[in-house]
Every structure is written in structure tokens, then in C-alpha cells.
PDB file of N, CA and C in Angstrom:
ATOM      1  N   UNK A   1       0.841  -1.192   0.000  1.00  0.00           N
ATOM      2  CA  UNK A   1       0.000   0.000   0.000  1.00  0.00           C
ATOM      3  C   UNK A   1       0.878   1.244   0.000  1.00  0.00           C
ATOM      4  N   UNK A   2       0.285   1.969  -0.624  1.00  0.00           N
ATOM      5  CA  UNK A   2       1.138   3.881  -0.421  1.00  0.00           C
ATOM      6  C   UNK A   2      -0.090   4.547  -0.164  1.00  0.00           C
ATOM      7  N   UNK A   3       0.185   5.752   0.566  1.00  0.00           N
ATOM      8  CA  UNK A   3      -0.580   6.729   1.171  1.00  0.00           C
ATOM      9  C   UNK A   3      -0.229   8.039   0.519  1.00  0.00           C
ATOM     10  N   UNK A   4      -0.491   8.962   0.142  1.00  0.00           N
ATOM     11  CA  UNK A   4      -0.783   9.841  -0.422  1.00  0.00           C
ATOM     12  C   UNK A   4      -1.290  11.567   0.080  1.00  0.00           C
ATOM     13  N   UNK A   5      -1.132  12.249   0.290  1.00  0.00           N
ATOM     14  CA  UNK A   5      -2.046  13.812   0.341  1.00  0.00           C
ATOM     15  C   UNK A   5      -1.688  14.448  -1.027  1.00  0.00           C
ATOM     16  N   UNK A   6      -3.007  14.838  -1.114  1.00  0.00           N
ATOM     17  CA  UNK A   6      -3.386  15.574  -2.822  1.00  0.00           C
ATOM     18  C   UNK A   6      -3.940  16.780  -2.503  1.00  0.00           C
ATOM     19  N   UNK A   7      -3.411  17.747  -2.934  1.00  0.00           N
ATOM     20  CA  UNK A   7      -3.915  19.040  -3.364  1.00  0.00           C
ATOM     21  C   UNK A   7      -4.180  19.649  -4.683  1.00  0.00           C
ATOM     22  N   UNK A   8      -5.187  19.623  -5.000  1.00  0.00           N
ATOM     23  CA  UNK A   8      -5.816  20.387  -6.272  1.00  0.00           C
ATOM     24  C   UNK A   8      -6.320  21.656  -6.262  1.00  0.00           C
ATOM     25  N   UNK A   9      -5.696  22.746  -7.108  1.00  0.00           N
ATOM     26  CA  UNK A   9      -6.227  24.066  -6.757  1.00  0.00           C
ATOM     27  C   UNK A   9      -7.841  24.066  -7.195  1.00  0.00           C
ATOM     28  N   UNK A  10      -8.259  25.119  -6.512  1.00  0.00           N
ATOM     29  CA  UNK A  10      -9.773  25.897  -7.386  1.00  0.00           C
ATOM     30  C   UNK A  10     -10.041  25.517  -8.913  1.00  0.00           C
ATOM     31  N   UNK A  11     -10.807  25.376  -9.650  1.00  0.00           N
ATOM     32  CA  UNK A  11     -10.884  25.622 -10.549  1.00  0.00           C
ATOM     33  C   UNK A  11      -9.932  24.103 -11.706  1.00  0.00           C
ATOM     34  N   UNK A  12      -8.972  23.448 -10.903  1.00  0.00           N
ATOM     35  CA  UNK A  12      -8.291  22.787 -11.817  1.00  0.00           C
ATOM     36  C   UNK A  12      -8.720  21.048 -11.785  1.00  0.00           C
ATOM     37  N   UNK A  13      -8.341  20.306 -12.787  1.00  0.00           N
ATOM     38  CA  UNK A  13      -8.395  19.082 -12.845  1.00  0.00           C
ATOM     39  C   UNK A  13      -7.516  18.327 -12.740  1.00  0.00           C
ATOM     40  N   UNK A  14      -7.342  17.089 -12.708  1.00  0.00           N
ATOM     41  CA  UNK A  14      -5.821  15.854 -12.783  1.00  0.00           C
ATOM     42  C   UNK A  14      -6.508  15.546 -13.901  1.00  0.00           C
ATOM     43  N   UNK A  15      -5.491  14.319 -14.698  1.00  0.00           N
ATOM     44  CA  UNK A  15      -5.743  13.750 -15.833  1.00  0.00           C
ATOM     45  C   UNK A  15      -6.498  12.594 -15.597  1.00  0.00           C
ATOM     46  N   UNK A  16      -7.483  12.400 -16.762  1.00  0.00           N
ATOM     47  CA  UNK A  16      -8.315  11.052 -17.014  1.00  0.00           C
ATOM     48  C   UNK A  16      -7.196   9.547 -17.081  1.00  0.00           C
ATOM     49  N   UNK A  17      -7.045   9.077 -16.373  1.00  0.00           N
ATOM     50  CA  UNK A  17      -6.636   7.671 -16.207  1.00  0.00           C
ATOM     51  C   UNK A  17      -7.134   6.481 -15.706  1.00  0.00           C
ATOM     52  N   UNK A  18      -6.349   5.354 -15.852  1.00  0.00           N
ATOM     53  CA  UNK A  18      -6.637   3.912 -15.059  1.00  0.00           C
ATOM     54  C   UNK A  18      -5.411   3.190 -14.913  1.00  0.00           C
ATOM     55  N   UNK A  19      -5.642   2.654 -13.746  1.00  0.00           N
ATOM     56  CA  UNK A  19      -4.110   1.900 -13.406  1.00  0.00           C
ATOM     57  C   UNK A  19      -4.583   0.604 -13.835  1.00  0.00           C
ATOM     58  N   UNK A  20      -3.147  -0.738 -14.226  1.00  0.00           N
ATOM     59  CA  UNK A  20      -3.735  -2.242 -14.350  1.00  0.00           C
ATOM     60  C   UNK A  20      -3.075  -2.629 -13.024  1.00  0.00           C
ATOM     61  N   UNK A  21      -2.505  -2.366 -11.987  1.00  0.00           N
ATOM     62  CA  UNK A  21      -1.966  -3.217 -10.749  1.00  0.00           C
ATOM     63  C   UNK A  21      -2.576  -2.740  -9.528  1.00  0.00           C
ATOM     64  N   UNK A  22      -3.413  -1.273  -9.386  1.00  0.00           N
ATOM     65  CA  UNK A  22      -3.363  -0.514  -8.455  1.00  0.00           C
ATOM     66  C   UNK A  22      -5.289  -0.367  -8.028  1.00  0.00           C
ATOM     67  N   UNK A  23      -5.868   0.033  -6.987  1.00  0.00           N
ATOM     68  CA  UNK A  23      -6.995   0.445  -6.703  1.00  0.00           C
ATOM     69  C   UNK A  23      -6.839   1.456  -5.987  1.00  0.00           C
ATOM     70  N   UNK A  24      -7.926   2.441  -5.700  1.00  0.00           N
ATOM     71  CA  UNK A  24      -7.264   3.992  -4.771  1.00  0.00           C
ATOM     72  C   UNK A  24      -8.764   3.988  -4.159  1.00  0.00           C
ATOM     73  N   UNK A  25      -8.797   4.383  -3.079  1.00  0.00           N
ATOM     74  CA  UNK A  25      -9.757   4.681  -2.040  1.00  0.00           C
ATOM     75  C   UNK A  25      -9.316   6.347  -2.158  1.00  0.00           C
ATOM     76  N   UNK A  26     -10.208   7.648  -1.802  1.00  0.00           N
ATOM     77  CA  UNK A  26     -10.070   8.644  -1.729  1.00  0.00           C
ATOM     78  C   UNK A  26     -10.739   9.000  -0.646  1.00  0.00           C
ATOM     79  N   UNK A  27     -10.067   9.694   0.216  1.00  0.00           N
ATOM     80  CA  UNK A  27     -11.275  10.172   1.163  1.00  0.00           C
ATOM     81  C   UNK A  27     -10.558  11.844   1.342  1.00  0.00           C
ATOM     82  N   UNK A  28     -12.136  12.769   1.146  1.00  0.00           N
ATOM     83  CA  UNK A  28     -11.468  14.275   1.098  1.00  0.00           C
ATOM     84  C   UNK A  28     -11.552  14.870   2.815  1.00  0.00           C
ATOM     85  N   UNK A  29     -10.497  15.593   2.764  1.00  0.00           N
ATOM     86  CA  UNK A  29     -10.572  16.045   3.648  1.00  0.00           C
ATOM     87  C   UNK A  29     -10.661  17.854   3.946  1.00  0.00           C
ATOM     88  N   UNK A  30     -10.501  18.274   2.873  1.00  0.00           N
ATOM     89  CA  UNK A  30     -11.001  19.607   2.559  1.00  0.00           C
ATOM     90  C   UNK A  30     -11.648  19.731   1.353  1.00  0.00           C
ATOM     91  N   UNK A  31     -12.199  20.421   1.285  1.00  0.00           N
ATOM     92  CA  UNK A  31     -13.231  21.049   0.380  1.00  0.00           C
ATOM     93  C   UNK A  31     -14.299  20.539  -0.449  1.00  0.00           C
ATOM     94  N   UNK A  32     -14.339  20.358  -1.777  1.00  0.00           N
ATOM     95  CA  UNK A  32     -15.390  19.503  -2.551  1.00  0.00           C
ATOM     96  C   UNK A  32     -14.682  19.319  -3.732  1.00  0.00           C
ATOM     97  N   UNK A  33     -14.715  17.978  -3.985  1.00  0.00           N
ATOM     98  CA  UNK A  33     -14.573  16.985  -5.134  1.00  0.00           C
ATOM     99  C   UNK A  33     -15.503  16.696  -6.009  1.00  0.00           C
ATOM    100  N   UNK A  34     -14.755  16.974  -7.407  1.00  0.00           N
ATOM    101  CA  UNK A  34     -15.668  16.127  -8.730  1.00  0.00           C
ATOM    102  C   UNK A  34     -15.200  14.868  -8.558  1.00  0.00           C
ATOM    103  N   UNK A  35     -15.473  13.791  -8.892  1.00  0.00           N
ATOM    104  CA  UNK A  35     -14.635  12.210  -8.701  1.00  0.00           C
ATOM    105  C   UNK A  35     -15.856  11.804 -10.244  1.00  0.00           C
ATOM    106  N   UNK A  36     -14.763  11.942 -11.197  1.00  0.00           N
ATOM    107  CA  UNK A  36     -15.252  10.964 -12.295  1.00  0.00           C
ATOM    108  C   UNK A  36     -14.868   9.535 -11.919  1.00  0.00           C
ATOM    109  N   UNK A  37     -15.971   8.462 -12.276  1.00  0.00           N
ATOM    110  CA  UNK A  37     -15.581   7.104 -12.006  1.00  0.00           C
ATOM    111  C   UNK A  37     -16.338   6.363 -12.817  1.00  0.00           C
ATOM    112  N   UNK A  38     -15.845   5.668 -13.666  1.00  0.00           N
ATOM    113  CA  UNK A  38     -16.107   5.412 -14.841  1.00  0.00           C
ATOM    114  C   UNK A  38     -17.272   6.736 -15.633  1.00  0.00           C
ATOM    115  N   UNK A  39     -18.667   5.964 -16.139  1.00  0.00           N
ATOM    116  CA  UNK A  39     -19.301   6.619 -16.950  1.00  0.00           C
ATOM    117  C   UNK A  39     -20.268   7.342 -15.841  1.00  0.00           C
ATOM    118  N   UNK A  40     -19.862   7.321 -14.227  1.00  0.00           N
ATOM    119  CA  UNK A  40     -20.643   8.473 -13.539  1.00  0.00           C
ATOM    120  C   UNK A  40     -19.720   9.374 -12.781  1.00  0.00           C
ATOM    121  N   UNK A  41     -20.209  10.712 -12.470  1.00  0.00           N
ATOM    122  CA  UNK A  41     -20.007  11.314 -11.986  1.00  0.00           C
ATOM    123  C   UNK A  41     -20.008  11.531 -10.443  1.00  0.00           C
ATOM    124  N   UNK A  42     -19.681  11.987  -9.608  1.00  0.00           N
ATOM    125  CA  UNK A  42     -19.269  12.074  -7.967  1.00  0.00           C
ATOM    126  C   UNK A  42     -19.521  13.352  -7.391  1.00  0.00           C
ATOM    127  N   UNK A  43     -19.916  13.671  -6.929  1.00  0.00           N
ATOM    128  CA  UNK A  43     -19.775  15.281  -6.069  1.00  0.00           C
ATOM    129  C   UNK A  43     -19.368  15.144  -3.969  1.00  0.00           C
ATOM    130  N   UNK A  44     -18.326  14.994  -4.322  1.00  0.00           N
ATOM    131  CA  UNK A  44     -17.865  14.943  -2.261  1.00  0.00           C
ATOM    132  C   UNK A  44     -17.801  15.837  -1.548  1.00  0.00           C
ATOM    133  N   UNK A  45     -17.955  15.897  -0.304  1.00  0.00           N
ATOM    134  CA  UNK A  45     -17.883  16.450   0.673  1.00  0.00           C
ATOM    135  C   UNK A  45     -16.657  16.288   1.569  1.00  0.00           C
ATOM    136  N   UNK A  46     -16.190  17.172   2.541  1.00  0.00           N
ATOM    137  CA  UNK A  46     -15.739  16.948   3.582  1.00  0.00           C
ATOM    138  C   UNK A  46     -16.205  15.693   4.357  1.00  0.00           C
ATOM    139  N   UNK A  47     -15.057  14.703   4.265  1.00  0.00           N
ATOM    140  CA  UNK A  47     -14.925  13.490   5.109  1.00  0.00           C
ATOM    141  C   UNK A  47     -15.612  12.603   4.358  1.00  0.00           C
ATOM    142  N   UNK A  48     -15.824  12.557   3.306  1.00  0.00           N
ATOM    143  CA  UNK A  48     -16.388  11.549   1.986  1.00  0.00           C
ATOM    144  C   UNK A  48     -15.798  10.706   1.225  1.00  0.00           C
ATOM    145  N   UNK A  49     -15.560   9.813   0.920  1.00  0.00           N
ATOM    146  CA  UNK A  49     -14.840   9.118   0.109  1.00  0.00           C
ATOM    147  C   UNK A  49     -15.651   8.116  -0.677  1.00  0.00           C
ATOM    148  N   UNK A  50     -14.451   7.837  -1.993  1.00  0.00           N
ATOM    149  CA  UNK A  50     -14.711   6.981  -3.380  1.00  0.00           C
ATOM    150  C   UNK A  50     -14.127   6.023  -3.127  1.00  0.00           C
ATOM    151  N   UNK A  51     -14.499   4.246  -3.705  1.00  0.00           N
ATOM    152  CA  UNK A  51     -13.622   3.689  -3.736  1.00  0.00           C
ATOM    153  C   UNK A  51     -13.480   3.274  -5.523  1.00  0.00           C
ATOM    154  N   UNK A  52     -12.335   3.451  -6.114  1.00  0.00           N
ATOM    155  CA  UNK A  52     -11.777   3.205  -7.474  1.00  0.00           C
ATOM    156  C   UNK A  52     -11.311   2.298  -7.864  1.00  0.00           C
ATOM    157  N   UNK A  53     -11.858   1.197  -8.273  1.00  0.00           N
ATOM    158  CA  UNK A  53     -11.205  -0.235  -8.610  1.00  0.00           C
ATOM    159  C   UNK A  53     -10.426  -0.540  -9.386  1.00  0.00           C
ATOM    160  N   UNK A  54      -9.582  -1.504  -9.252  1.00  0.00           N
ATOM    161  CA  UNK A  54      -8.248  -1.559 -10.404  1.00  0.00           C
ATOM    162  C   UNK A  54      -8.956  -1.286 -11.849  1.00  0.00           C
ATOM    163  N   UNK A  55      -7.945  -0.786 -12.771  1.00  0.00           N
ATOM    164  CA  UNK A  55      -9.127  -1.167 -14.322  1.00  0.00           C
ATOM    165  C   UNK A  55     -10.084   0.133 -14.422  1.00  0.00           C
ATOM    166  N   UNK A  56     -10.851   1.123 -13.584  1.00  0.00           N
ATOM    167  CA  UNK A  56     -11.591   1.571 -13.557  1.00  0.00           C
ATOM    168  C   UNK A  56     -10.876   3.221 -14.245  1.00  0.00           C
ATOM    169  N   UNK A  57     -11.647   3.793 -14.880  1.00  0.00           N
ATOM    170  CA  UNK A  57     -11.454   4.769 -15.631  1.00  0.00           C
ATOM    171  C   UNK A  57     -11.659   6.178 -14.804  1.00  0.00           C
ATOM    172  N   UNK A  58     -10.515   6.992 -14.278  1.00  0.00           N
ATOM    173  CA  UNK A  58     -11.463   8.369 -13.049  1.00  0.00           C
ATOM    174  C   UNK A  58     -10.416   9.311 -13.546  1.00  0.00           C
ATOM    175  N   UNK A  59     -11.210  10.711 -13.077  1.00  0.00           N
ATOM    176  CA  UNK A  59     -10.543  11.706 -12.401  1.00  0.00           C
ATOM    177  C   UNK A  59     -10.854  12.919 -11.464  1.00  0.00           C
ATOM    178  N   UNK A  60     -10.094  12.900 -11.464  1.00  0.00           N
ATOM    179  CA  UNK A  60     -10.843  14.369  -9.867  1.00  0.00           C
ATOM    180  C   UNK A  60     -10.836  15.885 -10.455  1.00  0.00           C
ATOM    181  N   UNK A  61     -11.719  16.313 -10.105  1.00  0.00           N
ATOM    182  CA  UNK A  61     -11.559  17.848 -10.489  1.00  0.00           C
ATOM    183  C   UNK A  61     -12.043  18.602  -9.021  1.00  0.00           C
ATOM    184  N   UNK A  62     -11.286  20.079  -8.736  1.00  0.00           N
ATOM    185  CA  UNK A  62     -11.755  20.503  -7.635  1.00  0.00           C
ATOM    186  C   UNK A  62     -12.994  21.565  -8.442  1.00  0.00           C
ATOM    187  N   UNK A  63     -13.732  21.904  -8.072  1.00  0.00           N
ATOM    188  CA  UNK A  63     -15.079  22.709  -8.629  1.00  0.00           C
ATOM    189  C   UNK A  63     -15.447  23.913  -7.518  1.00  0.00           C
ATOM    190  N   UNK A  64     -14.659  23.664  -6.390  1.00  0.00           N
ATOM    191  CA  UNK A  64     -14.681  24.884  -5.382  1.00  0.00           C
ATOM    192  C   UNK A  64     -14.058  26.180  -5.857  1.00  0.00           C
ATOM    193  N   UNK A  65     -14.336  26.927  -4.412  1.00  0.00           N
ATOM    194  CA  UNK A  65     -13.275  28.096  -4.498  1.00  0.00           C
ATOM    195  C   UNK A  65     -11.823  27.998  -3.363  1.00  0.00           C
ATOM    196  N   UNK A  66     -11.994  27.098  -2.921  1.00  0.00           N
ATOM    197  CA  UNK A  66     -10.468  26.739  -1.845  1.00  0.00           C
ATOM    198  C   UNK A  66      -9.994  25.262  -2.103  1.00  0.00           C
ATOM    199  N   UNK A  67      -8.670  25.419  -2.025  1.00  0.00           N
ATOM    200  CA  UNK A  67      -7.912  24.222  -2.490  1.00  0.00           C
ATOM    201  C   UNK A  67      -8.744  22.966  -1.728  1.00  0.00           C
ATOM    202  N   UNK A  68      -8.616  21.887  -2.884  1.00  0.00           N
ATOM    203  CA  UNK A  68      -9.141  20.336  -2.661  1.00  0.00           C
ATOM    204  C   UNK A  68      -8.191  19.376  -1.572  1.00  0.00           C
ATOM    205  N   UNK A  69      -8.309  18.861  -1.066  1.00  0.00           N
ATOM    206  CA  UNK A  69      -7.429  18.537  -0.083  1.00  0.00           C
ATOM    207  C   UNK A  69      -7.762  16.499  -0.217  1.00  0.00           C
ATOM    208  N   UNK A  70      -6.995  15.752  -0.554  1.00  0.00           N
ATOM    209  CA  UNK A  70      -7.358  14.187  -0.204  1.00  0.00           C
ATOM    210  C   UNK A  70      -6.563  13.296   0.152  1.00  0.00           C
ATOM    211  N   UNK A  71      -6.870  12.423   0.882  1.00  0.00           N
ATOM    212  CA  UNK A  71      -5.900  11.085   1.164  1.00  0.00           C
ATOM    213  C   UNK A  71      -6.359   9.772   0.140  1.00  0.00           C
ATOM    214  N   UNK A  72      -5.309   9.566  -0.838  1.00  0.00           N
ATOM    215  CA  UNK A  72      -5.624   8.744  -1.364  1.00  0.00           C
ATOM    216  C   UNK A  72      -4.709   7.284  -0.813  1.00  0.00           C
ATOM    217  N   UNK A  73      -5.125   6.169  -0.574  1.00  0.00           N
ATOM    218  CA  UNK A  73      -4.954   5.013  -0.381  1.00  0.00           C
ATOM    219  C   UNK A  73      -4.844   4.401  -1.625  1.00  0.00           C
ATOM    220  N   UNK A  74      -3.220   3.985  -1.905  1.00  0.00           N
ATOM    221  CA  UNK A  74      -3.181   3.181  -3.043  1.00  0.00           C
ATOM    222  C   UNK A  74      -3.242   1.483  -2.732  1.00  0.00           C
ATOM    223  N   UNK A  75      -3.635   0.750  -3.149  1.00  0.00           N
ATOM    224  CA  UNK A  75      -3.463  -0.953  -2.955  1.00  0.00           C
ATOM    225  C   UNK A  75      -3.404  -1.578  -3.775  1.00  0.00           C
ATOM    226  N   UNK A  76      -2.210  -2.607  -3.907  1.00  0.00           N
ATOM    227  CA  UNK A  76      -2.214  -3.313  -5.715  1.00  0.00           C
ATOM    228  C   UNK A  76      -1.159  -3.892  -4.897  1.00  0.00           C
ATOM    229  N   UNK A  77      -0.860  -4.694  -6.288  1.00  0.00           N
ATOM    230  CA  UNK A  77       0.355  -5.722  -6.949  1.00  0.00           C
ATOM    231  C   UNK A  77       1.699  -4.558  -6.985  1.00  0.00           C
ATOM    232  N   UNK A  78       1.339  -3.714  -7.227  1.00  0.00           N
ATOM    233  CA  UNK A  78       2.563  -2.739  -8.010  1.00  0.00           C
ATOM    234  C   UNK A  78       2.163  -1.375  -7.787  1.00  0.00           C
ATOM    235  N   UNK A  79       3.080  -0.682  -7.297  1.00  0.00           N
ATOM    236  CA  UNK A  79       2.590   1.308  -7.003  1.00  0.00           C
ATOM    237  C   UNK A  79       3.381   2.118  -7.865  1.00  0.00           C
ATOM    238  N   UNK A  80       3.981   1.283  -8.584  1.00  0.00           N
ATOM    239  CA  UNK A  80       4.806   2.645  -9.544  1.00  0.00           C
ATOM    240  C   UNK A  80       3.654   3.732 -10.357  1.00  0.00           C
ATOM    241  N   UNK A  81       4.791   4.512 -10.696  1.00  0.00           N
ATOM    242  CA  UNK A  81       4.492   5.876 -10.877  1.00  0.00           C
ATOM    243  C   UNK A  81       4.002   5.575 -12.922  1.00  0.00           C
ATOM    244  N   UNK A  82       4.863   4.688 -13.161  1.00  0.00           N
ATOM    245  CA  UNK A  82       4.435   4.128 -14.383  1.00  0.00           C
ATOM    246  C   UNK A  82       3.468   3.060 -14.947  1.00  0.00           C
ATOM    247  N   UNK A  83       2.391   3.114 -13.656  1.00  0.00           N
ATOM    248  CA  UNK A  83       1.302   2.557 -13.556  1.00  0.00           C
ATOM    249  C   UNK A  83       0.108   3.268 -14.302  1.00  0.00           C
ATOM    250  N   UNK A  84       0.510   4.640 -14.188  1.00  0.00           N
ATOM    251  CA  UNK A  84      -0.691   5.430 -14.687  1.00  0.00           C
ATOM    252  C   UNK A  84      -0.849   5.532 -16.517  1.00  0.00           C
ATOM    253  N   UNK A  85      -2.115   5.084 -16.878  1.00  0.00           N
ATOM    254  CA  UNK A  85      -1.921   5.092 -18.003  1.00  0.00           C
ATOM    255  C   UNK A  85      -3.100   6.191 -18.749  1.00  0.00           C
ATOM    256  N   UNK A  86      -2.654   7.708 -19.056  1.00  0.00           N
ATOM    257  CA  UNK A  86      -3.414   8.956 -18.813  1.00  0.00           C
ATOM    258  C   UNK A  86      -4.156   8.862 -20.135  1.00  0.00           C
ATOM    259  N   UNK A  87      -5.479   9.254 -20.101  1.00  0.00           N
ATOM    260  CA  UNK A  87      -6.043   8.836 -21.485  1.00  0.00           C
ATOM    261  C   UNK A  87      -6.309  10.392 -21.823  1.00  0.00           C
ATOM    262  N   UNK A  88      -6.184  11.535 -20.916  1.00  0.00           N
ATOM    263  CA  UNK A  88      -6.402  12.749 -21.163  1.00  0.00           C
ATOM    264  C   UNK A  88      -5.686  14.040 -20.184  1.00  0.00           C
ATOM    265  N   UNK A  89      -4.782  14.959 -20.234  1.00  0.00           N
ATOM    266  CA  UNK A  89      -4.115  15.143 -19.428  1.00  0.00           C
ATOM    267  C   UNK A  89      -3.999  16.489 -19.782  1.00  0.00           C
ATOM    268  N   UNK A  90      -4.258  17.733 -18.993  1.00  0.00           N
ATOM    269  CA  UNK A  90      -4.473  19.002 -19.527  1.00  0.00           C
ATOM    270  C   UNK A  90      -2.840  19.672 -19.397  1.00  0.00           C
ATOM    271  N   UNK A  91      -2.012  18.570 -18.729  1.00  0.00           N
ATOM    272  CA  UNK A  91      -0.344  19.339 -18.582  1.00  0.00           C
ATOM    273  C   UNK A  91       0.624  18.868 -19.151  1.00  0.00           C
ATOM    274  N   UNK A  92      -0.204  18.085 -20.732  1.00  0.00           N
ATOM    275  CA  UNK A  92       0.985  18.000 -21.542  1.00  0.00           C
ATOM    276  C   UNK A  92       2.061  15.954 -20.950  1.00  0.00           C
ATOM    277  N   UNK A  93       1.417  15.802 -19.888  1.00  0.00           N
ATOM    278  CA  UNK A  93       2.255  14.436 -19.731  1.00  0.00           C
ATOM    279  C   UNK A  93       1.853  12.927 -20.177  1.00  0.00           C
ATOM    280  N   UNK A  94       2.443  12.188 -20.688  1.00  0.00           N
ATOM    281  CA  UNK A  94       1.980  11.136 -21.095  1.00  0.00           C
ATOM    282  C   UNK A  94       1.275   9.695 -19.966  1.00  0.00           C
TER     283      UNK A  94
END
């Protein structure tokens, strides 16, 4: 397992991905979350969480006006960083 804190500004998104070794539990702890997960949509709260299954297609967007704040829980076979396989990515990374 790896543990995680995520900050997403106002207004911004992470990239559309899916891992093949990994699953992520999210639970926010500031502000409000978009949580795409697969073909539905999410709206969180303070102290809310997603769970994201290996294989499964997501991404987070913050939609507030104060930074997004989350603990993501990674669990798999494998945690590399070259796990992520981004199908849409607004900063240019593969």
C-alpha cells in the first residue's frame, strides 16, 4: 500500500486515467470533489470518500473556491508511478 495527500487548486483538474496493478480509495478532507468514475459522476464532501477499482477509468476535479485537499490510499500488486496510463491530461504528460 502507499498513502498519499493531494492538493488540487480551485478551478483545476488531474488527468483522465486507469491503473492495471493498483486500486485507490479517496477520502477528502477539505473542500469539494468532482470524482469521475467510470461513466458516472461524484460530487464529495468533507470526510467523503470513493472507492476506485483496479481497471476503472477516473478523475478528480476541484469545482470549489479553496484548495481540494485528499488522502488517497493506493493498494495493488505494483505502485509505480508508471502505472498510470493517462487517457487525457491538460499538462501535456503522457
Amino acid at each position: 500500500h502507499q498513502v498519499k495527500r493531494i492538493t488540487v487548486k480551485p478551478g483545476a483538474k488531474l488527468s483522465i486515467q486507469k491503473h492495471f496493478h493498483r486500486s485507490e480509495h479517496w477520502v477528502v478532507v477539505r473542500g469539494t470533489a468532482q470524482v469521475t468514475k467510470g461513466d458516472e459522476t461524484i460530487m464529495l464532501a468533507e470526510n467523503e470518500s470513493v472507492y476506485l477499482p483496479l481497471g476503472i477509468v477516473h478523475a478528480l476535479e476541484n469545482p470549489g473556491k479553496i484548495p481540494l485537499e485528499i488522502i488517497e490510499v493506493q493498494t495493488g500488486s505494483y505502485l509505480g508511478e508508471d502505472d498510470i496510463i493517462r487517457l487525457k491530461d491538460n499538462y501535456g504528460r503522457a
